[in-house]
Protein backbone atom coordinates (compact mmCIF):
# COMPACT_ATOMS: atom_id res chain seq x y z
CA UNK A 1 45.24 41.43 19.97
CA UNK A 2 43.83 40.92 23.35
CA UNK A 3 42.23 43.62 25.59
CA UNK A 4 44.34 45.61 28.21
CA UNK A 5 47.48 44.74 27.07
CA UNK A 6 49.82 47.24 26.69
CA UNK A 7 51.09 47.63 23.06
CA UNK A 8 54.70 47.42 23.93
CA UNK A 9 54.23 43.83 25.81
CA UNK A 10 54.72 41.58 22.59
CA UNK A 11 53.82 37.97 22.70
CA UNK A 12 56.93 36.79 23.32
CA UNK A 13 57.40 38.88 26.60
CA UNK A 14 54.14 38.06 27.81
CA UNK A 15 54.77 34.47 26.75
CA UNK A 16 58.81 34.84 29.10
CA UNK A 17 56.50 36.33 31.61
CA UNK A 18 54.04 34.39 31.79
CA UNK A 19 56.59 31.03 32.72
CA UNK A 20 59.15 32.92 34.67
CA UNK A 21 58.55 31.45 38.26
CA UNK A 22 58.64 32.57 41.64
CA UNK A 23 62.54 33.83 42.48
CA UNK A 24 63.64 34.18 38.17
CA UNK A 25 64.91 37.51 37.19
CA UNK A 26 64.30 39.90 34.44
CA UNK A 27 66.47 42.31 33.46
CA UNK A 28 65.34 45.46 31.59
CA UNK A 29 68.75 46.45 29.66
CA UNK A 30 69.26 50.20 28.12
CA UNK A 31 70.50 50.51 24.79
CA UNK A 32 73.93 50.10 25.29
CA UNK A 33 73.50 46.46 27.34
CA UNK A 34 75.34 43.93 25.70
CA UNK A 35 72.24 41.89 26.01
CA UNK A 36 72.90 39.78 23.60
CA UNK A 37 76.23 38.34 24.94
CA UNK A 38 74.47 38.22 28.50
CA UNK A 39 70.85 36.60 27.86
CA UNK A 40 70.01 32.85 28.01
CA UNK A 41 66.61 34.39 26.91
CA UNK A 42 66.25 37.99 24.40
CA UNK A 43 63.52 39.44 24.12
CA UNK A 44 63.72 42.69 21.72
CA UNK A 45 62.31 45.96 22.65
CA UNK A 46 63.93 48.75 20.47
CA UNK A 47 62.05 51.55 19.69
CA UNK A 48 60.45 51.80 23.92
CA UNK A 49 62.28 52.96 26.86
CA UNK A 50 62.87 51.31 30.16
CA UNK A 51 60.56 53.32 32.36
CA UNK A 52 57.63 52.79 29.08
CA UNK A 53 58.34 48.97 29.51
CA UNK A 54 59.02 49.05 33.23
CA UNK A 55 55.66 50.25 33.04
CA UNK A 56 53.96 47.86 31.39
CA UNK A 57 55.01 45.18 33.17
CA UNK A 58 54.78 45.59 36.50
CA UNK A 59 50.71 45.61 35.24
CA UNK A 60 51.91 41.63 35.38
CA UNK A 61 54.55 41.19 37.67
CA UNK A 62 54.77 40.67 41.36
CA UNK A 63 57.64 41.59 42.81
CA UNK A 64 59.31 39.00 45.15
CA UNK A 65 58.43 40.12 49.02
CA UNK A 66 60.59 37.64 50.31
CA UNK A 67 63.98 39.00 49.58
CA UNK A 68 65.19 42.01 51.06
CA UNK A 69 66.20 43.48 47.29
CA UNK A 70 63.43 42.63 44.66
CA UNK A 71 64.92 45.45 41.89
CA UNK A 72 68.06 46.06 41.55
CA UNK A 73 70.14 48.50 39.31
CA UNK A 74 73.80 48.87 37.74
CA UNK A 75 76.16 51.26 39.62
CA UNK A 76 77.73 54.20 37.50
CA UNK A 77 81.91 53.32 37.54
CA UNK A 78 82.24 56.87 38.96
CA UNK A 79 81.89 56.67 42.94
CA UNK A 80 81.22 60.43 42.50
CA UNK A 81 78.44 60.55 40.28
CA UNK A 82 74.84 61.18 41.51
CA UNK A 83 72.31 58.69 41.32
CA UNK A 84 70.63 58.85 37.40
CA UNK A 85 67.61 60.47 37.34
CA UNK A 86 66.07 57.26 35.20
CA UNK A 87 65.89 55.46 38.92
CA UNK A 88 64.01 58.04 40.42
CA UNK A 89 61.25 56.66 37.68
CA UNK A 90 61.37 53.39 38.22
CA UNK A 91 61.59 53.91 42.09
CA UNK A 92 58.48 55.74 41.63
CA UNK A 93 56.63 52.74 39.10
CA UNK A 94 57.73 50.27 41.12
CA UNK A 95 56.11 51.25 44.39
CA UNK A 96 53.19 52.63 42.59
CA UNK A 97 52.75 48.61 41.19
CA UNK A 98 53.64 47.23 44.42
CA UNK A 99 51.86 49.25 46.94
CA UNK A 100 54.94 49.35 49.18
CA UNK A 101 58.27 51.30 49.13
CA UNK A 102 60.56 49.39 46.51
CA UNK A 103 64.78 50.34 47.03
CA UNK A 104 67.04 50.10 44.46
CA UNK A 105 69.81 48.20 45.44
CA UNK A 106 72.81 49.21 43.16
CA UNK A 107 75.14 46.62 42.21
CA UNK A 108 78.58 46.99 40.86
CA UNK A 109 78.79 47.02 36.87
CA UNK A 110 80.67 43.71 36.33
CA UNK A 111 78.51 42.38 39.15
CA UNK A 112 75.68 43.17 37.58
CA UNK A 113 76.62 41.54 34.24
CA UNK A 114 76.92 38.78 35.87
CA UNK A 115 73.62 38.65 37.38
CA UNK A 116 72.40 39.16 34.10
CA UNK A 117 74.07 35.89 33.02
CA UNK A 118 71.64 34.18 35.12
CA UNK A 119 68.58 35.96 34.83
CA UNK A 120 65.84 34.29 32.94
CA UNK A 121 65.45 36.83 30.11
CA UNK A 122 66.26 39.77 29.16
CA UNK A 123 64.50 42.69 27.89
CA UNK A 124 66.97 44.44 25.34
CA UNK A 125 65.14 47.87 24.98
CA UNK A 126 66.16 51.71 22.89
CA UNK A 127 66.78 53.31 26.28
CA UNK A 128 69.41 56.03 26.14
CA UNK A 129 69.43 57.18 29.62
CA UNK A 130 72.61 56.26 31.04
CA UNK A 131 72.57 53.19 33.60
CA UNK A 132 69.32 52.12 33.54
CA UNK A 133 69.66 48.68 33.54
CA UNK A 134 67.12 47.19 36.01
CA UNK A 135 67.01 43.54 37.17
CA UNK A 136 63.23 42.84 38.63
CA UNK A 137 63.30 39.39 40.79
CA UNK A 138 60.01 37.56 40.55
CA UNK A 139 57.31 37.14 43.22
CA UNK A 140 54.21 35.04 43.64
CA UNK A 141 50.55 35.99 43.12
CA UNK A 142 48.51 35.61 46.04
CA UNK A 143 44.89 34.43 45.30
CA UNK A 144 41.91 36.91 47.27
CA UNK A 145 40.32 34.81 49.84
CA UNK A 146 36.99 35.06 49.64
């Protein structure tokens, strides 16, 4: 074990963040993601929801400034249907992290699977809310100048 590390960031997340570079994706996939027929990259998470590993690692993670849509989320089928409240969450994490407004851009289901296809890993965790599937693009760390 290591200090500060949150318990639900195993090794082998750290390890997928950790060599993701600037501009890879990550997608954090609810339960009902068909992760595994999506991922180049798995990494299990069952038993932690998305807004308890969302959490966690944006601790890590910069978010890419560079592109107008850093996070991005899948778009209930219904036209009609209100926004879930899961986003609200991660809205809220993610600018907390970031120090900045973060939007959620919502993509179109089959869209977003195939975004997923291409992401660098993906995060497979217990999350029940419906449509909280969130793809996170990658920024770069900027060293202090001092």
């Amino acid at each position: 074990m290591l200090k500060n590390i949150p318990p639900v960031i195993s090794p082998e997340l750290m390890s997928i963040l950790m060599r993701m570079g600037h501009g890879d994706e990550i997608v954090i996939a609810d339960g009902n993601f068909p992760a595994e027929s999506c991922a180049q990259r798995v990494v299990r998470a069952d038993g932690h929801g998305g807004v308890e590993i969302l959490n966690a690692i944006m601790q890590f993670f910069p978010l890419d400034s560079f592109v107008d849509h850093p996070a991005s989320v899948m778009q209930p089928v219904n036209d009609d249907a209100k926004d879930p409240p899961i986003w609200a969450e991660y809205q809220k994490i993610l600018t907390l992290h970031e120090g900045r407004e973060i939007e959620l851009r919502p993509i179109e289901r089959f869209r977003f699977y195939d975004f997923a296809k291409s992401a660098y890993a993906i995060v497979a965790t217990g999350e029940t809310a419906v449509y909280a599937n969130l793809i996170l693009k990658k920024g770069v760390v900027i060293a202090n100048e001092n």
